[in-house]
Protein backbone atom coordinates (compact mmCIF):
# COMPACT_ATOMS: atom_id res chain seq x y z
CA UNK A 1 24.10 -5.34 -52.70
CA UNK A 2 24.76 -4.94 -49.20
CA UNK A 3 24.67 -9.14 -48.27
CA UNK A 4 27.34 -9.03 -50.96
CA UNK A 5 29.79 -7.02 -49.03
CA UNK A 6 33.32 -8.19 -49.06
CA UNK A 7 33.71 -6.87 -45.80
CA UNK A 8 31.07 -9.67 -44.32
CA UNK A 9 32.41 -12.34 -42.79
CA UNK A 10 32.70 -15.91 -45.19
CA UNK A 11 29.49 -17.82 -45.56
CA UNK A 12 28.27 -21.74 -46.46
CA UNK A 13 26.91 -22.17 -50.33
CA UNK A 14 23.46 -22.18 -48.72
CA UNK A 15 23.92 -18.68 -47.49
CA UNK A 16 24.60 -19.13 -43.55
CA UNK A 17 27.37 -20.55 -41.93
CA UNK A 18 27.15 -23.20 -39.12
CA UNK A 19 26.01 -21.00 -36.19
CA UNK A 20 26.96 -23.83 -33.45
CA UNK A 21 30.49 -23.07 -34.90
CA UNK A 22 30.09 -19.43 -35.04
CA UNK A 23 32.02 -16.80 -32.81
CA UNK A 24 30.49 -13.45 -32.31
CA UNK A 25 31.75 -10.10 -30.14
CA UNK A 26 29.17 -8.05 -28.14
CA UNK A 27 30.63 -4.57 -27.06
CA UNK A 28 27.88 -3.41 -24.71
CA UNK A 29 28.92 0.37 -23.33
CA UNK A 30 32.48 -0.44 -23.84
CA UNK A 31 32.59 -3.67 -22.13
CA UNK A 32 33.36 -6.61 -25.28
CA UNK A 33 32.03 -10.25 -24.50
CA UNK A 34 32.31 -13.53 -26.76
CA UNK A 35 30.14 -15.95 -27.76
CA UNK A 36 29.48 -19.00 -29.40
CA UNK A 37 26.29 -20.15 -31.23
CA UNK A 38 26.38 -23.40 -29.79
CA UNK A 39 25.30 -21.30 -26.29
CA UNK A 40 23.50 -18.47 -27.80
CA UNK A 41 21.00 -20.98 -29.90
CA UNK A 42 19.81 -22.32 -26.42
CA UNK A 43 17.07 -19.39 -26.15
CA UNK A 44 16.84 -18.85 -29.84
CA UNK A 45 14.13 -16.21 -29.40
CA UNK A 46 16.45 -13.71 -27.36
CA UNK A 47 18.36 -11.09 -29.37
CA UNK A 48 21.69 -12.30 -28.66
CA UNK A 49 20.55 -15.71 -30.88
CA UNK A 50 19.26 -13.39 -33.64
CA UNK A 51 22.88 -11.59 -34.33
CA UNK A 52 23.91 -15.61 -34.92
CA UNK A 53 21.46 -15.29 -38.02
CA UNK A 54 21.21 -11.68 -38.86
CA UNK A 55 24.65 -11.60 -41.26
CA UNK A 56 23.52 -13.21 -44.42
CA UNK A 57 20.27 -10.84 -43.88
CA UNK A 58 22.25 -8.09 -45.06
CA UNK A 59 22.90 -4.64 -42.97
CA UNK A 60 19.39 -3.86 -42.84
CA UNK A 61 18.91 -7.42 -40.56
CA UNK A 62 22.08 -6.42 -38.91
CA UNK A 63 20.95 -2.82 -37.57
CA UNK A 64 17.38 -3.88 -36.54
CA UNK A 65 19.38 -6.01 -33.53
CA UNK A 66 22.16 -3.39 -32.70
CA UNK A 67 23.31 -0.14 -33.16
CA UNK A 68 26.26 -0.59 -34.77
CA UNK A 69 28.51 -3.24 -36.32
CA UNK A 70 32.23 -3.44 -37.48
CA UNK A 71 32.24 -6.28 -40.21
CA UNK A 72 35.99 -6.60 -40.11
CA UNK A 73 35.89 -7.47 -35.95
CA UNK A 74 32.65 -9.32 -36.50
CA UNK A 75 31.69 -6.96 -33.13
CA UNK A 76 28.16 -5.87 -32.53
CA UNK A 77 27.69 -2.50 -30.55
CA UNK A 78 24.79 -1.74 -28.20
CA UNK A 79 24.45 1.34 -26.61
CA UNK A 80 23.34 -0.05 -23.54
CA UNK A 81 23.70 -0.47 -19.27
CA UNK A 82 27.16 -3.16 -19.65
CA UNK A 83 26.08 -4.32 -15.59
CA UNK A 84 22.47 -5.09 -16.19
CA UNK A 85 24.04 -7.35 -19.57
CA UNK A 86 26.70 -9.03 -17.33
CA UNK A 87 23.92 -10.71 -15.46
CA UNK A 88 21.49 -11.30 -18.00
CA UNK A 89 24.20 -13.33 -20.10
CA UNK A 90 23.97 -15.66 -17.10
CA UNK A 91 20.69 -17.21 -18.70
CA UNK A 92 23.21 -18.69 -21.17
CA UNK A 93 25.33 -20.32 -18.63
CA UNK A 94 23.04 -21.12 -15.42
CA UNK A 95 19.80 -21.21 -16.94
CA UNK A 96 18.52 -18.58 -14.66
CA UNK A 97 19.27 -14.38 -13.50
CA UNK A 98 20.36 -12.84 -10.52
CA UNK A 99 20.13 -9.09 -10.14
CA UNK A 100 23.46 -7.51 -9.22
CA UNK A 101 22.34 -5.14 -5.71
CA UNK A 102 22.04 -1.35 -6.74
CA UNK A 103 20.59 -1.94 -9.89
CA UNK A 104 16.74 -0.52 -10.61
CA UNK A 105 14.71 -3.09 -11.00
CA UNK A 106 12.55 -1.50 -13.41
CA UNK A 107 15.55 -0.70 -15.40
CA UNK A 108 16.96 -3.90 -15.15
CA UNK A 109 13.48 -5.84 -16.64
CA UNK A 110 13.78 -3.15 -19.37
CA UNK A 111 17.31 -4.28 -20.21
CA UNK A 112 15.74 -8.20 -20.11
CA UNK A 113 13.03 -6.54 -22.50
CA UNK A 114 15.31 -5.08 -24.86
CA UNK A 115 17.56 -8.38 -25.19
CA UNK A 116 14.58 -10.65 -25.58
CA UNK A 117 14.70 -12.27 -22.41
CA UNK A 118 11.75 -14.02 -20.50
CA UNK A 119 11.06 -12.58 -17.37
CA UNK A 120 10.38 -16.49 -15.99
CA UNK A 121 14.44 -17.09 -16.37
CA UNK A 122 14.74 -13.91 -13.16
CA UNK A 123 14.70 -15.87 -9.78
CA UNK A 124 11.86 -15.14 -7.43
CA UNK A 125 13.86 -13.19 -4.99
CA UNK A 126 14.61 -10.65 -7.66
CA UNK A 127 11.28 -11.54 -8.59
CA UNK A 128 9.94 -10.18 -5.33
CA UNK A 129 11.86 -6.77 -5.76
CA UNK A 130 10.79 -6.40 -8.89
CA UNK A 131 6.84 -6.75 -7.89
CA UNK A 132 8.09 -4.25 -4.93
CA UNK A 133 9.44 -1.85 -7.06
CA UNK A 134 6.45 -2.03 -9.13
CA UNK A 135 3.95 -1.17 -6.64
CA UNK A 136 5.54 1.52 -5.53
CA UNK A 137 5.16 3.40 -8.89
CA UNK A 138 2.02 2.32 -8.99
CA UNK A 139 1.41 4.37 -5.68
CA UNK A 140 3.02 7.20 -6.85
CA UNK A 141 1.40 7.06 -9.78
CA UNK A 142 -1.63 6.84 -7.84
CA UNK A 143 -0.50 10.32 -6.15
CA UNK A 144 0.73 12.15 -8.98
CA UNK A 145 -2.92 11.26 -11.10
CA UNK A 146 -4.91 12.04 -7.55
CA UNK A 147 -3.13 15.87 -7.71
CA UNK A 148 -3.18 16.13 -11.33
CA UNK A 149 -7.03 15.66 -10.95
CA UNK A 150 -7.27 18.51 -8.65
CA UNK A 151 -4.84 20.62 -10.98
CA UNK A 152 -6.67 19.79 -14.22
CA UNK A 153 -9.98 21.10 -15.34
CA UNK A 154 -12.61 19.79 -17.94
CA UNK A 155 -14.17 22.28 -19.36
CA UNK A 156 -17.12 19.68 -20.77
CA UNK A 157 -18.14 18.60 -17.31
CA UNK A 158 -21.53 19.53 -15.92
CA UNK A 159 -21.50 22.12 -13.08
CA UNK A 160 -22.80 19.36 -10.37
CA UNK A 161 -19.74 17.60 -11.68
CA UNK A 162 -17.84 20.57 -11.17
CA UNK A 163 -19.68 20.95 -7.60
CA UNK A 164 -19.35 17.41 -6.70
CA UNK A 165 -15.69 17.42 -7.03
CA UNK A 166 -15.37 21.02 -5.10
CA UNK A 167 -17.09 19.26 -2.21
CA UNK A 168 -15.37 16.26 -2.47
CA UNK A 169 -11.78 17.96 -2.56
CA UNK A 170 -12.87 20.43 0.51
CA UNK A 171 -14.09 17.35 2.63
CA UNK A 172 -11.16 14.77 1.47
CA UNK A 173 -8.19 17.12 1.08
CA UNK A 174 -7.30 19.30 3.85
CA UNK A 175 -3.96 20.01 2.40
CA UNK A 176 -6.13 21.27 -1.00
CA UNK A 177 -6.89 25.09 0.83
CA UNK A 178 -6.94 26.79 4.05
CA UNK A 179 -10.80 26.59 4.65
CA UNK A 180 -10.41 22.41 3.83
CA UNK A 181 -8.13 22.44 6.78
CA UNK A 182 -9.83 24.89 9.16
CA UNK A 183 -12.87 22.03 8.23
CA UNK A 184 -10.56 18.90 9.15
CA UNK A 185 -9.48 21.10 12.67
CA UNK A 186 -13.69 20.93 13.36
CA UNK A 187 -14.15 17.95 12.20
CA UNK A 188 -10.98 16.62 14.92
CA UNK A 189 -12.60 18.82 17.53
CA UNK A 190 -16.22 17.75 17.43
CA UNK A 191 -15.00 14.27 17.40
CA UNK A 192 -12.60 14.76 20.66
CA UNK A 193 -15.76 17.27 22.22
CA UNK A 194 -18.27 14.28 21.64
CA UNK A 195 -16.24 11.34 23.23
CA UNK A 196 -15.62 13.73 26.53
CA UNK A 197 -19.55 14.38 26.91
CA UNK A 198 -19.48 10.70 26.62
CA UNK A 199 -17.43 9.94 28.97
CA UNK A 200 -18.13 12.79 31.06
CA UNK A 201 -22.11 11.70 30.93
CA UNK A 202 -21.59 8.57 33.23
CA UNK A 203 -20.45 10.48 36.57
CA UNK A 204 -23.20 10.28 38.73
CA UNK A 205 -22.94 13.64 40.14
CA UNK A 206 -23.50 15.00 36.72
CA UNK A 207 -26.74 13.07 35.96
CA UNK A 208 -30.10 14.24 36.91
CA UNK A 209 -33.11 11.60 37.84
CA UNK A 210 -36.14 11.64 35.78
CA UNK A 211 -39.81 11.74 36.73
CA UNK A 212 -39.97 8.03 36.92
CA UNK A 213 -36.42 8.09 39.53
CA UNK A 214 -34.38 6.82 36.60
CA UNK A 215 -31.06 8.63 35.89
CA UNK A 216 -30.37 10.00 32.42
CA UNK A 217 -27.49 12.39 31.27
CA UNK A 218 -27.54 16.10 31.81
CA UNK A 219 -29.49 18.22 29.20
CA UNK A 220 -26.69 20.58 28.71
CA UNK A 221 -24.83 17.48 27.74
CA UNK A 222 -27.44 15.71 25.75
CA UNK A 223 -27.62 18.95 23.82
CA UNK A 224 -23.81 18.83 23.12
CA UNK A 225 -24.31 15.16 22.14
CA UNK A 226 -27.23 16.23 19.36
CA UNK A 227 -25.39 19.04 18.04
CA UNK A 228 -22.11 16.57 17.24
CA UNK A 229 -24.00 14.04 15.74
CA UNK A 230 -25.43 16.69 13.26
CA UNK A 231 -22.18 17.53 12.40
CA UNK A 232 -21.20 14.47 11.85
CA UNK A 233 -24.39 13.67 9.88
CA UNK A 234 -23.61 16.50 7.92
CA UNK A 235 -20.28 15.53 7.19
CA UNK A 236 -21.48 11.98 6.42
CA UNK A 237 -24.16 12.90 3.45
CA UNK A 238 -22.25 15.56 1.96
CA UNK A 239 -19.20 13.35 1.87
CA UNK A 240 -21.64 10.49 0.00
CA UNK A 241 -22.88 12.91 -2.38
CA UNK A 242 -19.90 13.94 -3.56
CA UNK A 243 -18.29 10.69 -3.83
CA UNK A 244 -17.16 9.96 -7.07
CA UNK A 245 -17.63 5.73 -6.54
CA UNK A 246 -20.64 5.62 -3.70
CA UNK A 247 -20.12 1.92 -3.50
CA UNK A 248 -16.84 1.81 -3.01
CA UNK A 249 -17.13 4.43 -0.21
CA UNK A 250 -20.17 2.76 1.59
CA UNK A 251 -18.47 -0.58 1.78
CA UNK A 252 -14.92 1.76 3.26
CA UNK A 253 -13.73 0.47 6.68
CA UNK A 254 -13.46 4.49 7.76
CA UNK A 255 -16.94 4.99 6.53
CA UNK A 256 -18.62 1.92 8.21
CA UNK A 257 -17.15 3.04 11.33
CA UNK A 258 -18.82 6.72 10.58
CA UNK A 259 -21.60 5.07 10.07
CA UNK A 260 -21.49 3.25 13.50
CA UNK A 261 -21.04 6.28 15.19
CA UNK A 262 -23.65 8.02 14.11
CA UNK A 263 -26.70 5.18 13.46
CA UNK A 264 -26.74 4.82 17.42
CA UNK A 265 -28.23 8.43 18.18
CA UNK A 266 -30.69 8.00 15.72
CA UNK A 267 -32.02 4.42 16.24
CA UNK A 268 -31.87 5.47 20.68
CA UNK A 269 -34.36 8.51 19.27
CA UNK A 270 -36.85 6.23 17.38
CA UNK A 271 -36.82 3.84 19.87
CA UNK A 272 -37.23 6.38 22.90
CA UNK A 273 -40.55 7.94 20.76
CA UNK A 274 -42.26 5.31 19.07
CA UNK A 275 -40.65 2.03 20.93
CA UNK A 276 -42.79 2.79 23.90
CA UNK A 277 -45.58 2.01 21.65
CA UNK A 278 -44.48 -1.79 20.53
CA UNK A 279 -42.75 -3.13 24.03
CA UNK A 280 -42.03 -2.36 27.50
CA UNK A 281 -40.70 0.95 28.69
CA UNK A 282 -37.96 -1.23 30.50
CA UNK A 283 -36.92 -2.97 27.63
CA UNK A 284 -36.57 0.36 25.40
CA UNK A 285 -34.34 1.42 27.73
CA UNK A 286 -32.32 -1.19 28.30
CA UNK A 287 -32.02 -0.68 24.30
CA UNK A 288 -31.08 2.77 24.09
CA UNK A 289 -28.87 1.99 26.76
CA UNK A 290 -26.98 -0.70 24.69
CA UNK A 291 -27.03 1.66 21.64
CA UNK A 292 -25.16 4.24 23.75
CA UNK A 293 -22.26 2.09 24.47
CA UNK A 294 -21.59 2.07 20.37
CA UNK A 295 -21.29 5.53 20.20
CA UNK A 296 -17.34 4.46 21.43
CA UNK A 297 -16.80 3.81 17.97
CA UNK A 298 -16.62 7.45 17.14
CA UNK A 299 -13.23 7.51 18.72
CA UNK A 300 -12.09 5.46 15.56
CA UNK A 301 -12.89 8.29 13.74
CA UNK A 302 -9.81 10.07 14.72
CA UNK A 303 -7.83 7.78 12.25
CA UNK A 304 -9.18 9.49 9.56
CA UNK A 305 -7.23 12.81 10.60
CA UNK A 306 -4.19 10.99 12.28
CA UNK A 307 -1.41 9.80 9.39
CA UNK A 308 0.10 8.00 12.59
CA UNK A 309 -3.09 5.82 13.12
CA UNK A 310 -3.44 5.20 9.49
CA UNK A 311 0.33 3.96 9.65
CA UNK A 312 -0.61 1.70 12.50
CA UNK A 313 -3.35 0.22 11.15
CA UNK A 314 -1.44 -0.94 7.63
CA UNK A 315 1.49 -1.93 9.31
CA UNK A 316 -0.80 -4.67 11.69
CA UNK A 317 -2.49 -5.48 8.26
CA UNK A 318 1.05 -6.16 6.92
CA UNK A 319 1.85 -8.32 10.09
CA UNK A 320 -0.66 -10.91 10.14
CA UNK A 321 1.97 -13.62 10.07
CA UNK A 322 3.41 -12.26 13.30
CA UNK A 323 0.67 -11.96 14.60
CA UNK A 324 -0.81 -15.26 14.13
CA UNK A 325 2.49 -16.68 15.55
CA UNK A 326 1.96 -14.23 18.43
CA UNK A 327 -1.24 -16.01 19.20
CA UNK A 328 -0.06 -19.53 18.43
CA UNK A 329 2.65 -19.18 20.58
CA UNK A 330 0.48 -17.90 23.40
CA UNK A 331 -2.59 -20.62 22.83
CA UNK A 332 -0.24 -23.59 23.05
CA UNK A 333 1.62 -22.40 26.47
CA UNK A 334 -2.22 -21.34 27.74
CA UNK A 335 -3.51 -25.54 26.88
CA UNK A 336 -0.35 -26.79 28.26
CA UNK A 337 0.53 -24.92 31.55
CA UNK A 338 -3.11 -24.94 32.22
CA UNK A 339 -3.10 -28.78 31.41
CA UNK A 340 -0.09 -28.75 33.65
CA UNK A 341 -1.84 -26.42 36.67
CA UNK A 342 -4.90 -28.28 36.98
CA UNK A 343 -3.00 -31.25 37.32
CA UNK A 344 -1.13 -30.35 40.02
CA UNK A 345 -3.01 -28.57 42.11
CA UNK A 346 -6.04 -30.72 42.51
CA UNK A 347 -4.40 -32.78 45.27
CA UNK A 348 -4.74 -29.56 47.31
CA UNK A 349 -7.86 -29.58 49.74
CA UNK A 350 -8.01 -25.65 48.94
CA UNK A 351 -7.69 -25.95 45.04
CA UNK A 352 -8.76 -22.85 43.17
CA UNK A 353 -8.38 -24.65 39.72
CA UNK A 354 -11.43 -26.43 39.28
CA UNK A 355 -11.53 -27.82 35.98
CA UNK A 356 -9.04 -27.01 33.03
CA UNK A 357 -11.65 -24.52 31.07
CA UNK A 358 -11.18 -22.47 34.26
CA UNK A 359 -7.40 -22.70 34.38
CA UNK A 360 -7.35 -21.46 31.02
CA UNK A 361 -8.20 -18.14 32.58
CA UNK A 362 -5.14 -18.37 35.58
CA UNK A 363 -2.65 -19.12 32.19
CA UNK A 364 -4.07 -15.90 30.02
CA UNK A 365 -3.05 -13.66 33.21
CA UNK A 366 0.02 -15.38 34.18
CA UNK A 367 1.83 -15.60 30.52
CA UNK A 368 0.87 -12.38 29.78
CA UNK A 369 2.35 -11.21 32.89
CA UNK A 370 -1.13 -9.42 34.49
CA UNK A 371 -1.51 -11.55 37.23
CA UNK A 372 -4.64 -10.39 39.02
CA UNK A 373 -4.30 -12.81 41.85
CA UNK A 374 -7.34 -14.31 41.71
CA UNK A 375 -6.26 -17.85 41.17
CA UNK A 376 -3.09 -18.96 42.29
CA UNK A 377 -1.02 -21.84 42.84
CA UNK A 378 -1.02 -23.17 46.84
CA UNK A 379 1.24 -26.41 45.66
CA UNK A 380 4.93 -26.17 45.15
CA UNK A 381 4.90 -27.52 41.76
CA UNK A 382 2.01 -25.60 41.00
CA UNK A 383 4.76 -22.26 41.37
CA UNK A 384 7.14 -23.82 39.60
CA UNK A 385 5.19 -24.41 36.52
CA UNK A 386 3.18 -20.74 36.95
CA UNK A 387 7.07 -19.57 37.29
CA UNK A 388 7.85 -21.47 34.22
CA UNK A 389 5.04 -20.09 32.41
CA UNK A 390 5.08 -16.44 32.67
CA UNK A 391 9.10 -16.69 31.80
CA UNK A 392 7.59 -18.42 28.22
CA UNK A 393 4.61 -16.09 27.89
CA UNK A 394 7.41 -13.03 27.69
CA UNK A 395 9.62 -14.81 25.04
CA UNK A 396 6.44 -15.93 23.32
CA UNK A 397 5.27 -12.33 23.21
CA UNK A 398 8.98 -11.09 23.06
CA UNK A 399 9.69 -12.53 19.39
CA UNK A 400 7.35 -11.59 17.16
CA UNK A 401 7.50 -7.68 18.34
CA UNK A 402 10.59 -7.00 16.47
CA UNK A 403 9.37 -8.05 13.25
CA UNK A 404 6.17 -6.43 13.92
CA UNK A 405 8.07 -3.02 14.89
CA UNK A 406 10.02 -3.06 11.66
CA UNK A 407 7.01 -3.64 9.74
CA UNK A 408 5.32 -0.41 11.09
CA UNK A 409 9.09 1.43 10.88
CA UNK A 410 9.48 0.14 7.12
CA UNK A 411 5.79 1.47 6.12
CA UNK A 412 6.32 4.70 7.49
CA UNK A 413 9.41 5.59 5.92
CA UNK A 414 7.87 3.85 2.82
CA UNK A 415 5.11 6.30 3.15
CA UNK A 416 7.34 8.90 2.96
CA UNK A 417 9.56 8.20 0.49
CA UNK A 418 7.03 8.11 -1.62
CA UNK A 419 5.34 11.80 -1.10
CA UNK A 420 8.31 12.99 -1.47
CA UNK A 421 8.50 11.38 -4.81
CA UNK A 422 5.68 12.62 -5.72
CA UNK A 423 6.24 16.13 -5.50
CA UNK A 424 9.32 15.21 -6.90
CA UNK A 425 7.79 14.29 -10.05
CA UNK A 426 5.30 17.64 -10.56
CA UNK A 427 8.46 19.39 -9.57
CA UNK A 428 9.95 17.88 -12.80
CA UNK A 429 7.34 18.29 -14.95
CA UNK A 430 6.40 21.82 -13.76
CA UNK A 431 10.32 22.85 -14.48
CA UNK A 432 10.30 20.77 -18.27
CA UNK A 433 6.85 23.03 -18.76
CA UNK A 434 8.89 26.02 -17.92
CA UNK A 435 11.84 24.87 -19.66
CA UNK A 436 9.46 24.91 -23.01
CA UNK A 437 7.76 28.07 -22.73
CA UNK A 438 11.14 29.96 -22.27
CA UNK A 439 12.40 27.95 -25.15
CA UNK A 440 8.92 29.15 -27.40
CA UNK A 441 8.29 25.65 -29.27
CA UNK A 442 5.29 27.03 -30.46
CA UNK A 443 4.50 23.52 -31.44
CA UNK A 444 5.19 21.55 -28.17
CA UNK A 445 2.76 24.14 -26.73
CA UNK A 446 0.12 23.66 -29.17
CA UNK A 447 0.66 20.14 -28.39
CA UNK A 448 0.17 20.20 -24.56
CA UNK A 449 -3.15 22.10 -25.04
CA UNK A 450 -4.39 19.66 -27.20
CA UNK A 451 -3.42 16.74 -24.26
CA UNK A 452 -5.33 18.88 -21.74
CA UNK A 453 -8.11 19.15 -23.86
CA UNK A 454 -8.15 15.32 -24.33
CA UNK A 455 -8.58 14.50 -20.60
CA UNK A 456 -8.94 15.71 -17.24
CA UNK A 457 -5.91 14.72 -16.41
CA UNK A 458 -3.20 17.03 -17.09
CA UNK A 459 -3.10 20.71 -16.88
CA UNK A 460 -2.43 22.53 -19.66
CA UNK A 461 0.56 24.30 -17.83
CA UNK A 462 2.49 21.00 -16.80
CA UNK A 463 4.37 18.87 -18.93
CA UNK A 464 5.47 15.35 -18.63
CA UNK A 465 9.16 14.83 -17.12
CA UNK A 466 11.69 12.23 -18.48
CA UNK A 467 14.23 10.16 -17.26
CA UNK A 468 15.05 6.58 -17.54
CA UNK A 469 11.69 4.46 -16.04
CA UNK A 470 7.91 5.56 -16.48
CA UNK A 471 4.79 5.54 -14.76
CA UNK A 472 2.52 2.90 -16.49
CA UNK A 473 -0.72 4.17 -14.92
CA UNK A 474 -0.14 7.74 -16.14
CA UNK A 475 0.70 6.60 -19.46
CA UNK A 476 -1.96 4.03 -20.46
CA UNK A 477 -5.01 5.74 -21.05
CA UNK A 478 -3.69 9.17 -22.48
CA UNK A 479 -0.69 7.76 -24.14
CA UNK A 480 1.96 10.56 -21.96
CA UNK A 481 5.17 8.97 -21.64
CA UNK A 482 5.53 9.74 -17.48
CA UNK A 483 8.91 9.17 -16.38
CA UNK A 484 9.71 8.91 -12.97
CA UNK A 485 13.28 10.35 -12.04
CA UNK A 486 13.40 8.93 -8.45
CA UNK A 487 13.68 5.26 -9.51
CA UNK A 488 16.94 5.71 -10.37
């Protein structure tokens, strides 16, 4: 009834007419465009292609591809963002898409969704913002879950599950209470207290001399030393035990290096008791000695309670390629000035470059701009190339610092940005939660309980926010349609 509309525009005897012929009007938000079949058939899969066919489908094919159409214009209406269409219509034309600057990119490959289009057609350095953009939801997403774990509670979990996650949250979380952080200000302290006595333990005037005429560190000190470890022990097993993935936190670079801290104290105390037993006393000692100098790994420990460290570390992580540069740089000009020292310099009856292995050391000190003095050049071409050197060890360790200090600057603010997101996002959902209870949906209630009941996931007194892009990992396994405001 409906195909047979008079208001439908004329069509051949076999029910279609010639769509390379055809002309069709998009109005998308208010902004019209026109197009031809011959250019729209291209991609025949995209949406814009289907309106070429839909008419002699009837209304019903019609409204399944837009939201509205005026038969006597022959103009389709889509209630949709008119920039992000501008530059996806450019598939038509140049075969690929650019994204206009200011546009979400999560938005934008929801716009490419909704009009059919293959993500392939997007060129890579959109492509790249995109994948950006992506993995920061992701991390807050990450975030959001991590405090909505610590909000919800499962009432079917076992109390050692209940325990385990207690312990966990009061070892992992200082922000979580006021005793978790009074435990984190210990935990900071023993670790500063225990690298003093270390330190402190070498002066001479502090050690006392054994029966044998040995020296060994003070008691008092050695006390000190036993009563950190055990603290850290402590810390160590409880933190294992209440790990929620043990394998994943064994094989943690933070939790290696506890391990190295603490494995030193113990192995020195088997070795002192028993080792006497199996070898010389000498060699146990020269041992226990060696084990002491790993308890400096402890100090490494203090990255686990500085944000700043942590920041450092990720941003050299993220600047590998400078770094590597950094060191190519510097290992050519050390082989070639060396190369170049040796060379001239042994005419001189008082050389102190002997071979080129040995200059390599004299062209580490000089491009880096120690010079210790040790080796030096006597010739006068020998100063001219150590003077050229040094001048291309500083712009060889001058140009990759930049990148390498926006790098750290960019992952900070990064960092953030997205904590602030974050709390953005419960903000929202706590305020839509409020905004239903003073509304009294007795039914959107009933359904929230229900969600909270399904997982441990969600409180039963937050609900989900909404706004134009969503968090993926929030969504999957509970089906909650997470929106995340800040994208925008």
């Amino acid at each position: 009834k409906m195909a047979g509309d008079s208001r439908f525009p004329d069509v051949d005897s076999d029910g279609s007419e010639k769509s390379e012929e055809m002309e069709i009007v998009v109005n998308v938000g208010g902004v019209r465009q026109v197009f031809y079949g011959d250019n729209l058939n291209q991609y025949p899969e995209t949406r814009l292609a289907e309106l070429v066919n839909c008419l002699s489908g009837g209304y019903d094919s019609i409204f399944s591809l837009c939201d509205d159409y005026d038969p006597g214009k022959r103009e389709f209406y889509f209630d949709r963002d008119p920039d992000a269409f501008k530059c996806i219509i450019d598939v038509y034309y140049f075969g690929e898409i650019h994204m206009k600057k200011g546009i979400c990119p999560i938005c934008f490959k929801n716009e490419m969704e909704f009009w059919k289009v293959d993500l392939q057609f997007l060129d890579d350095c959109c492509k790249a913002h995109l994948s950006e953009k992506k993995e920061e939801l992701e991390e807050i997403a990450r975030r959001v879950q991590l405090i909505l774990d610590d909000l919800g509670v499962d009432a079917s979990e076992s109390r050692w599950k209940k325990c385990q996650k207690c312990i966990w949250k009061f070892l992992e979380k200082p922000e979580s209470s006021y005793p978790a952080r009074v435990i984190a200000v210990l935990s900071f302290l023993f670790i500063l207290i225990s690298s003093v006595v270390m330190c402190v333990g070498t002066i001479p005037d502090l050690q006392v001399v054994d029966a044998e005429g040995n020296r060994m560190e003070h008691p008092t000190l050695d006390s000190i030393e036993t009563a950190c470890i055990g603290w850290f022990t402590m810390e160590y097993v409880l933190r294992l035990i209440s790990s929620p993935n043990k394998l994943h936190f064994a094989l943690s670079f933070m939790n290696i290096v506890d391990v190295l801290a603490i494995l030193p104290f113990y192995v020195s105390l088997t070795l002192t008791h028993l080792g006497a037993k199996l070898m010389e006393l000498s060699n146990v000692q020269q041992a226990v000695q060696a084990l002491r100098i790993m308890r400096i790994a402890r100090i490494f420990k203090l990255a686990r309670h500085s944000s700043g460290l942590q920041t450092l570390t990720y941003a050299l992580k993220r600047s590998f390629k400078e770094l590597g540069l950094l060191l190519m740089y510097l290992a050519v000009g050390i082989f070639v000035f060396s190369a170049l020292g040796y060379t001239m310099e042994q005419s001189h009856p008082e050389t102190l470059f002997k071979s080129i292995p040995q200059s390599f050391w004299w062209a580490i000190i000089t491009m880096t701009t120690v010079g210790y003095g040790d080796i030096y050049p006597k010739t006068t071409l020998g100063k001219l190339n150590a003077a050229i050197s040094f001048l291309c060890g500083v712009i060889a360790i001058a140009l990759p610092i930049h990148p390498i200090i926006n790098n750290f600057v960019r992952y900070y603010n990064k960092q953030r940005v997205l904590e602030t997101a974050a709390k953005h996002e419960l903000e929202l959902m706590e305020l839509n939660s409020a905004e239903g209870k003073a509304a009294g949906s007795r039914s959107e209630l009933e359904d929230l309980s229900r969600e909270s009941k399904e997982g441990p996931f969600y409180s039963s007194r937050i609900k989900v926010s909404h706004s134009d892009t969503f968090i993926h990992l929030l969504s999957e396994e509970k089906h909650h349609r997470t929106r995340l405001q800040s994208c925008k």
